[in-house]
C-alpha atoms as a PDB file:
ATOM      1  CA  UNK A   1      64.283 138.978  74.103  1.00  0.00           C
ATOM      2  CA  UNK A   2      63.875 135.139  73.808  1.00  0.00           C
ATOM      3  CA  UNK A   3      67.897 134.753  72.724  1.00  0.00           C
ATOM      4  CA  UNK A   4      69.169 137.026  76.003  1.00  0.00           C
ATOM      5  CA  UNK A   5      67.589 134.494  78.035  1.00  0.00           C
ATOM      6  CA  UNK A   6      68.700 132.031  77.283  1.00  0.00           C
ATOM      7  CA  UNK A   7      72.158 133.393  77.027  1.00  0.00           C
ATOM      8  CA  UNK A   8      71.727 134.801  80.341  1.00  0.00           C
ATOM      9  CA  UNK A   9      70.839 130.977  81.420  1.00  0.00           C
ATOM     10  CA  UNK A  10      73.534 129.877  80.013  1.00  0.00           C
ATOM     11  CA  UNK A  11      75.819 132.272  81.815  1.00  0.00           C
ATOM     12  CA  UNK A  12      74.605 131.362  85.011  1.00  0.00           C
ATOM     13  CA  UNK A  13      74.749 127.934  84.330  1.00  0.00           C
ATOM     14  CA  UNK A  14      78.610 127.978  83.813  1.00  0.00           C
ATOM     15  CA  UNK A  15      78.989 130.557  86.839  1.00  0.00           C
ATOM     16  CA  UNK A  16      77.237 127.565  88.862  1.00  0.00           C
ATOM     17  CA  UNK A  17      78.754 124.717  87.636  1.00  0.00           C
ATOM     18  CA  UNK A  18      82.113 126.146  87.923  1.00  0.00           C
ATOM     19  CA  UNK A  19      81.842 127.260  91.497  1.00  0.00           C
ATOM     20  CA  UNK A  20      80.109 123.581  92.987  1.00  0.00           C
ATOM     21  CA  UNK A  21      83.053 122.049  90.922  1.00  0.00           C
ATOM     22  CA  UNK A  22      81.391 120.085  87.987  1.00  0.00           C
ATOM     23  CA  UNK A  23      83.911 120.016  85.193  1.00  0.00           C
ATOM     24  CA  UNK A  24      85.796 117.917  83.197  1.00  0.00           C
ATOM     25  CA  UNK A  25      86.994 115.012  84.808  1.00  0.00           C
ATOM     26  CA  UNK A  26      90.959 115.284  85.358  1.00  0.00           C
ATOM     27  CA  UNK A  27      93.483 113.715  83.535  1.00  0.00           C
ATOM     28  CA  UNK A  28      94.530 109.845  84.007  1.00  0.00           C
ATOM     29  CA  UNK A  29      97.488 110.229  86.323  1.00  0.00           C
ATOM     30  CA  UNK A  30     100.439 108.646  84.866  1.00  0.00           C
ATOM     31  CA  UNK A  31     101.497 105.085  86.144  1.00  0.00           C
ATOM     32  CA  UNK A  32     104.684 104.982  87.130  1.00  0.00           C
ATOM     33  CA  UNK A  33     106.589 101.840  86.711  1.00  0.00           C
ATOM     34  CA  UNK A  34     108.596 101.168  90.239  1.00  0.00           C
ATOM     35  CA  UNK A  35     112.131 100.821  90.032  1.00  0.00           C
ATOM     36  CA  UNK A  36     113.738  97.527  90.100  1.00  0.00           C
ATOM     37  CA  UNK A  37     117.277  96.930  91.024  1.00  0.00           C
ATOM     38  CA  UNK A  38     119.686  93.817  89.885  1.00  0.00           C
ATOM     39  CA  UNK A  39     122.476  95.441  91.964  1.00  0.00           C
ATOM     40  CA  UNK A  40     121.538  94.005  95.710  1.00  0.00           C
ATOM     41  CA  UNK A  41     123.274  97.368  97.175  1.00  0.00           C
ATOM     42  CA  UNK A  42     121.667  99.828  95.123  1.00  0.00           C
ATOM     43  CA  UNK A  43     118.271  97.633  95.981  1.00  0.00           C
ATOM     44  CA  UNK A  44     119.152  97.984  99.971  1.00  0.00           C
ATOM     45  CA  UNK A  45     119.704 101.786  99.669  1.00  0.00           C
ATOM     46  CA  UNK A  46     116.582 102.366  98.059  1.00  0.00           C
ATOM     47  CA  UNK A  47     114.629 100.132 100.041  1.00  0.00           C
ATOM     48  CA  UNK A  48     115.821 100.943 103.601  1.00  0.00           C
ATOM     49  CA  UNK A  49     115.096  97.863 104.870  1.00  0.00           C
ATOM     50  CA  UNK A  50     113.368  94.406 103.606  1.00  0.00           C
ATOM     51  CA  UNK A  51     113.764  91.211 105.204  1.00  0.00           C
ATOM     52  CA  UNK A  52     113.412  89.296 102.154  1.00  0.00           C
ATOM     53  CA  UNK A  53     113.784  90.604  98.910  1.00  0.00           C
ATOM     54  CA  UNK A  54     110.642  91.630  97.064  1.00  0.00           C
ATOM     55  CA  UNK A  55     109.975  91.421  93.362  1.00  0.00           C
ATOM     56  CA  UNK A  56     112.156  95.259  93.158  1.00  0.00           C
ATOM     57  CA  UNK A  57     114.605  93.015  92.985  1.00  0.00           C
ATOM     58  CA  UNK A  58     115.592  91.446  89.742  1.00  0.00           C
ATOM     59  CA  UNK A  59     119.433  90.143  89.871  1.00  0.00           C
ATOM     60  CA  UNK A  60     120.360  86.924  90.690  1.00  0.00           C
ATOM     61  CA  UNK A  61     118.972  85.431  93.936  1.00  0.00           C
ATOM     62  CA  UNK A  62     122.496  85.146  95.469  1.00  0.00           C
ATOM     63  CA  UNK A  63     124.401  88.031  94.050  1.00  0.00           C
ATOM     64  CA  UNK A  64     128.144  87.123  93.852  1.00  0.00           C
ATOM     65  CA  UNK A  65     129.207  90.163  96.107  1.00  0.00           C
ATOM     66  CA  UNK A  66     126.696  88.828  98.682  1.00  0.00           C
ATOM     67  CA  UNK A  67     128.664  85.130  98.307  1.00  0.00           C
ATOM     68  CA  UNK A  68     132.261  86.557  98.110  1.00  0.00           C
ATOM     69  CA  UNK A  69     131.119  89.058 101.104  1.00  0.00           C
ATOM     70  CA  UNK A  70     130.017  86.231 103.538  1.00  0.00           C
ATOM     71  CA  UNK A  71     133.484  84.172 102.911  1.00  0.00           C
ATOM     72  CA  UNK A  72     135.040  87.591 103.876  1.00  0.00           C
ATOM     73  CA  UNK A  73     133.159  87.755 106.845  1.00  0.00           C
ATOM     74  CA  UNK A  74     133.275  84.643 108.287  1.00  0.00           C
ATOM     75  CA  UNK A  75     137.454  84.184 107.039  1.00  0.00           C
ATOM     76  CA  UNK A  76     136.441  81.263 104.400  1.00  0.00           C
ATOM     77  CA  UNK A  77     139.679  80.736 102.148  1.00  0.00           C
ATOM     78  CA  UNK A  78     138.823  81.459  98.776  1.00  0.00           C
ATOM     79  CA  UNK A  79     139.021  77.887  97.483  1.00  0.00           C
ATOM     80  CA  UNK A  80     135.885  77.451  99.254  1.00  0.00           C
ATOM     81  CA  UNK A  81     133.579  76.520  96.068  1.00  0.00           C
ATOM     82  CA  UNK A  82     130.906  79.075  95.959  1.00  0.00           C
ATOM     83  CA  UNK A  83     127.919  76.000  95.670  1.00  0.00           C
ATOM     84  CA  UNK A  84     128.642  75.268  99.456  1.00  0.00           C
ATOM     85  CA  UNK A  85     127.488  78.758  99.980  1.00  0.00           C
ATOM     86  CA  UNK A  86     124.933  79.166  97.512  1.00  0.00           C
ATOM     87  CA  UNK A  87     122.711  76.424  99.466  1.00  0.00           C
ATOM     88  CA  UNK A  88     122.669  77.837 102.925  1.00  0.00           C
ATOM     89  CA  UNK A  89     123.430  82.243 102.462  1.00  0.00           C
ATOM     90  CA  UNK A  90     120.549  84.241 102.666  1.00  0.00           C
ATOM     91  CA  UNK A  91     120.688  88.060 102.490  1.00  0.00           C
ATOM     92  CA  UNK A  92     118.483  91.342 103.411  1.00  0.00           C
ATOM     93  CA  UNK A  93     118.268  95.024 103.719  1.00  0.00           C
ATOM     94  CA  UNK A  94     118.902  96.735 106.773  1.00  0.00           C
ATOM     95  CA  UNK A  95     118.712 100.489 107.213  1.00  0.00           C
ATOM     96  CA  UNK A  96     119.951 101.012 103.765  1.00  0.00           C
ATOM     97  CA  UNK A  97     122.610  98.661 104.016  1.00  0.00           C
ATOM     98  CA  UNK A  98     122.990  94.307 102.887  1.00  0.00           C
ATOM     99  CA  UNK A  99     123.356  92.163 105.376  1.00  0.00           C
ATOM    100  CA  UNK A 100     124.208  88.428 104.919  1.00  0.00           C
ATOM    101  CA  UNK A 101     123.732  85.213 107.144  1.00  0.00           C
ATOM    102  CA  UNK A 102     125.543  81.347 106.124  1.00  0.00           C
ATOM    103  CA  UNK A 103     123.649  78.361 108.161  1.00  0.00           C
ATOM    104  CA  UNK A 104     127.016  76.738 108.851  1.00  0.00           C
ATOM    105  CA  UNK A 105     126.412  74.443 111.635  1.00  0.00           C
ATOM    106  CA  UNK A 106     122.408  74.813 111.994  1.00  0.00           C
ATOM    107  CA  UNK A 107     122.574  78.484 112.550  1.00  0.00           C
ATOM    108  CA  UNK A 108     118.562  79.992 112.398  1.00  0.00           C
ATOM    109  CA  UNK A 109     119.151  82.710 109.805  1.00  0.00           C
ATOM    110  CA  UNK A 110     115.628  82.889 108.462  1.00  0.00           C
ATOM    111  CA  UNK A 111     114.250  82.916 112.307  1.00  0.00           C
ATOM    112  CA  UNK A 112     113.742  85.333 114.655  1.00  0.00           C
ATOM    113  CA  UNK A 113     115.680  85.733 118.075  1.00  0.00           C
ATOM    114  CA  UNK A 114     113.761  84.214 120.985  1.00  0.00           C
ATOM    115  CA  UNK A 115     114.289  85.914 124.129  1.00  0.00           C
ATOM    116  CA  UNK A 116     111.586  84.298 126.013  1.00  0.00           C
ATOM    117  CA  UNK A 117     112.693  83.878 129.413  1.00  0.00           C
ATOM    118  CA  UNK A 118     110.019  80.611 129.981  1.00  0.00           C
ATOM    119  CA  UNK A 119     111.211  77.337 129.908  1.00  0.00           C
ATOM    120  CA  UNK A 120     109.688  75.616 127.194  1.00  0.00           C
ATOM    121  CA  UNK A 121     108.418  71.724 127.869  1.00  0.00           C
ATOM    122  CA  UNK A 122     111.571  70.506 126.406  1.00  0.00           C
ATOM    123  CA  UNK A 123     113.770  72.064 128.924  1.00  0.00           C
ATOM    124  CA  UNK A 124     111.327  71.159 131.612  1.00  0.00           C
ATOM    125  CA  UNK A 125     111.783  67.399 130.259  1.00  0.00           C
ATOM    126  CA  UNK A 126     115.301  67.731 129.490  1.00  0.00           C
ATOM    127  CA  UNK A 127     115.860  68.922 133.375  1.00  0.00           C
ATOM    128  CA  UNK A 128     113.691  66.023 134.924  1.00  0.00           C
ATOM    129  CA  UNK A 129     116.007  63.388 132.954  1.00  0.00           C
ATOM    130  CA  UNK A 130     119.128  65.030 134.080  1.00  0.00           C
ATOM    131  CA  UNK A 131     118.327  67.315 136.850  1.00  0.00           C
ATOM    132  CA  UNK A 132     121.968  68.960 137.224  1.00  0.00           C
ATOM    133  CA  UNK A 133     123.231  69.125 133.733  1.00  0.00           C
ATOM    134  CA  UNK A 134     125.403  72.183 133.501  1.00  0.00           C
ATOM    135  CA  UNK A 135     124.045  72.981 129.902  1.00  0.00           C
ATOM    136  CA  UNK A 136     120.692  72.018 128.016  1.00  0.00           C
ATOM    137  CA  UNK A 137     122.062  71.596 124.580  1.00  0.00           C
ATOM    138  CA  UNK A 138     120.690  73.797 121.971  1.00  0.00           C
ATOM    139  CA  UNK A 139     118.913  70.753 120.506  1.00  0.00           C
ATOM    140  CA  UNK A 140     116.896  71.246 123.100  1.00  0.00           C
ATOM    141  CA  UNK A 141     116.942  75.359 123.990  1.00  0.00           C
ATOM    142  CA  UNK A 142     116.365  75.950 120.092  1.00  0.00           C
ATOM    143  CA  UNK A 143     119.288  77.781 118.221  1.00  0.00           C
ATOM    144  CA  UNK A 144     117.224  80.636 118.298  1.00  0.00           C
ATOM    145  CA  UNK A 145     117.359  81.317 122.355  1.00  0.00           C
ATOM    146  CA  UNK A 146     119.649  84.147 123.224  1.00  0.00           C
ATOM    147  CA  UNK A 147     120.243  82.554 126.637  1.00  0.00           C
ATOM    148  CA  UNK A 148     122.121  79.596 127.707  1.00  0.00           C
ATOM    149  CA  UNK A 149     120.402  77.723 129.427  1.00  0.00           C
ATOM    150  CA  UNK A 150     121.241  74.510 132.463  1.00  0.00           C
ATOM    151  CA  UNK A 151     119.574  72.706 135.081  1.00  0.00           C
ATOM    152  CA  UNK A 152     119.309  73.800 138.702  1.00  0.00           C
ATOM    153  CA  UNK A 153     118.103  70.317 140.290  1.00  0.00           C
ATOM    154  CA  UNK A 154     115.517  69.527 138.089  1.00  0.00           C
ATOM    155  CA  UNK A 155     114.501  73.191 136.974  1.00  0.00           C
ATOM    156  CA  UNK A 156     115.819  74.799 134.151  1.00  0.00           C
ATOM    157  CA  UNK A 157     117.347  78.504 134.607  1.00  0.00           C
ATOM    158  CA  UNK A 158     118.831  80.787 132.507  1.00  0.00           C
ATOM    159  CA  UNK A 159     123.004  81.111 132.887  1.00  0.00           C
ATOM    160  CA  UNK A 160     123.269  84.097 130.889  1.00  0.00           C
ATOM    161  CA  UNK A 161     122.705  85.630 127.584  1.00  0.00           C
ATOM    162  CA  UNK A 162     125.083  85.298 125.014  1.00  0.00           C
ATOM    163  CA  UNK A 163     123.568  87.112 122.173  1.00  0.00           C
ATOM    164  CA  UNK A 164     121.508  89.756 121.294  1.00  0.00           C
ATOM    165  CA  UNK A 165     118.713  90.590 118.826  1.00  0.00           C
ATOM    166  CA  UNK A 166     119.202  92.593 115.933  1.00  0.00           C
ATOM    167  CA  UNK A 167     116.491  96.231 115.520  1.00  0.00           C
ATOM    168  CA  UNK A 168     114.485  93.327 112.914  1.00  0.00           C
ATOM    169  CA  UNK A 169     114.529  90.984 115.900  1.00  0.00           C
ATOM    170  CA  UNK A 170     117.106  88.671 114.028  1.00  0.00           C
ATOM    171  CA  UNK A 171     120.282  87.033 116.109  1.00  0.00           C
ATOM    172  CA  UNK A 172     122.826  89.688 115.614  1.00  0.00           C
ATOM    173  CA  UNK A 173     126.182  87.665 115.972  1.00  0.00           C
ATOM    174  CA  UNK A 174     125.137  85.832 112.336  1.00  0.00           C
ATOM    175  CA  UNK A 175     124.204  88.652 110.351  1.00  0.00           C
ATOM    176  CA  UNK A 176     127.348  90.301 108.595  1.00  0.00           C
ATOM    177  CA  UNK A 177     127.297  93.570 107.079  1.00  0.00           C
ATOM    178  CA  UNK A 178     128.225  93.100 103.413  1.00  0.00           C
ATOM    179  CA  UNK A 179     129.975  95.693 101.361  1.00  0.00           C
ATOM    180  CA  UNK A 180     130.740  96.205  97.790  1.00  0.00           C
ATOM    181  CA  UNK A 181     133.906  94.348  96.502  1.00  0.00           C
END
């Protein structure tokens, strides 16, 4: 009698444990390595979009296509030696797609678009030194404004806007869609 109780314990033991969910513990999921891309439009199309590029990316940090892309975009001859771009191109992903930027002549590519409609303390002080000038350089305004900006008497005012931000809030007219060679 002694050996169908505890065989009947046992039973019921297993019944229990199985229906509040003790068992074994589960398998070690497997880690999955993430991709990485040294092609910069493969990278883009599997990223979506990335304003920098993160460590996914393992190519060069200024892919060729990116360099002979912005030349192409901005109608550089192609005697122009590829070390005056190399210092001042940056490049992101956006929607899928690479997107490139050159500095040139002090253009913000790393910043983002300011369409604040205030007049900073600059343009206030720019204004009371020359109280009708028909434009407040953009030494003053910031290359980043989208407006231009002069001076109504000694107030600065807004002329009109002459660019627009990008979805990433980036100044659209500087950022060229790249594409393969």
């Amino acid at each position: 009698m002694r050996g169908v109780n505890l065989l009947s314990y046992i039973f019921v033991l297993l019944a229990v444990t199985s229906l509040i969910g003790c068992s074994s513990p589960p398998a070690p999921a497997a880690t999955q390595t993430p991709a990485s891309y040294s092609d910069p439009f493969a990278y883009c199309a599997a990223v979506g979009t990335m304003d920098v590029p993160d460590a996914r990316y393992v190519g060069p940090e200024l892919p060729e296509t990116v360099i002979s892309g912005v030349k192409k975009a901005l109608g550089m001859p192609d005697d122009v030696p590829a070390e005056v771009l190399q210092q001042g191109t940056f490049w992101r992903c956006m929607n899928g797609q690479v997107y490139a930027c050159f500095v040139g002549a002090n253009l913000p590519c790393q910043a983002q678009a300011n369409t604040d409609r205030t007049p900073t303390d600059a343009e206030n002080e720019f204004c009371q030194q020359n109280p009708n000038a028909d434009v407040i350089p953009m030494v003053v305004t910031g290359h980043e404004s989208v407006y231009e900006w002069h001076c109504s008497n000694d107030q600065p005012e807004i002329v009109r806007q002459f660019a627009q931000p990008d979805e990433r809030g980036f100044l659209s007219h500087i950022w060229y869609q790249i594409t393969p060679n």
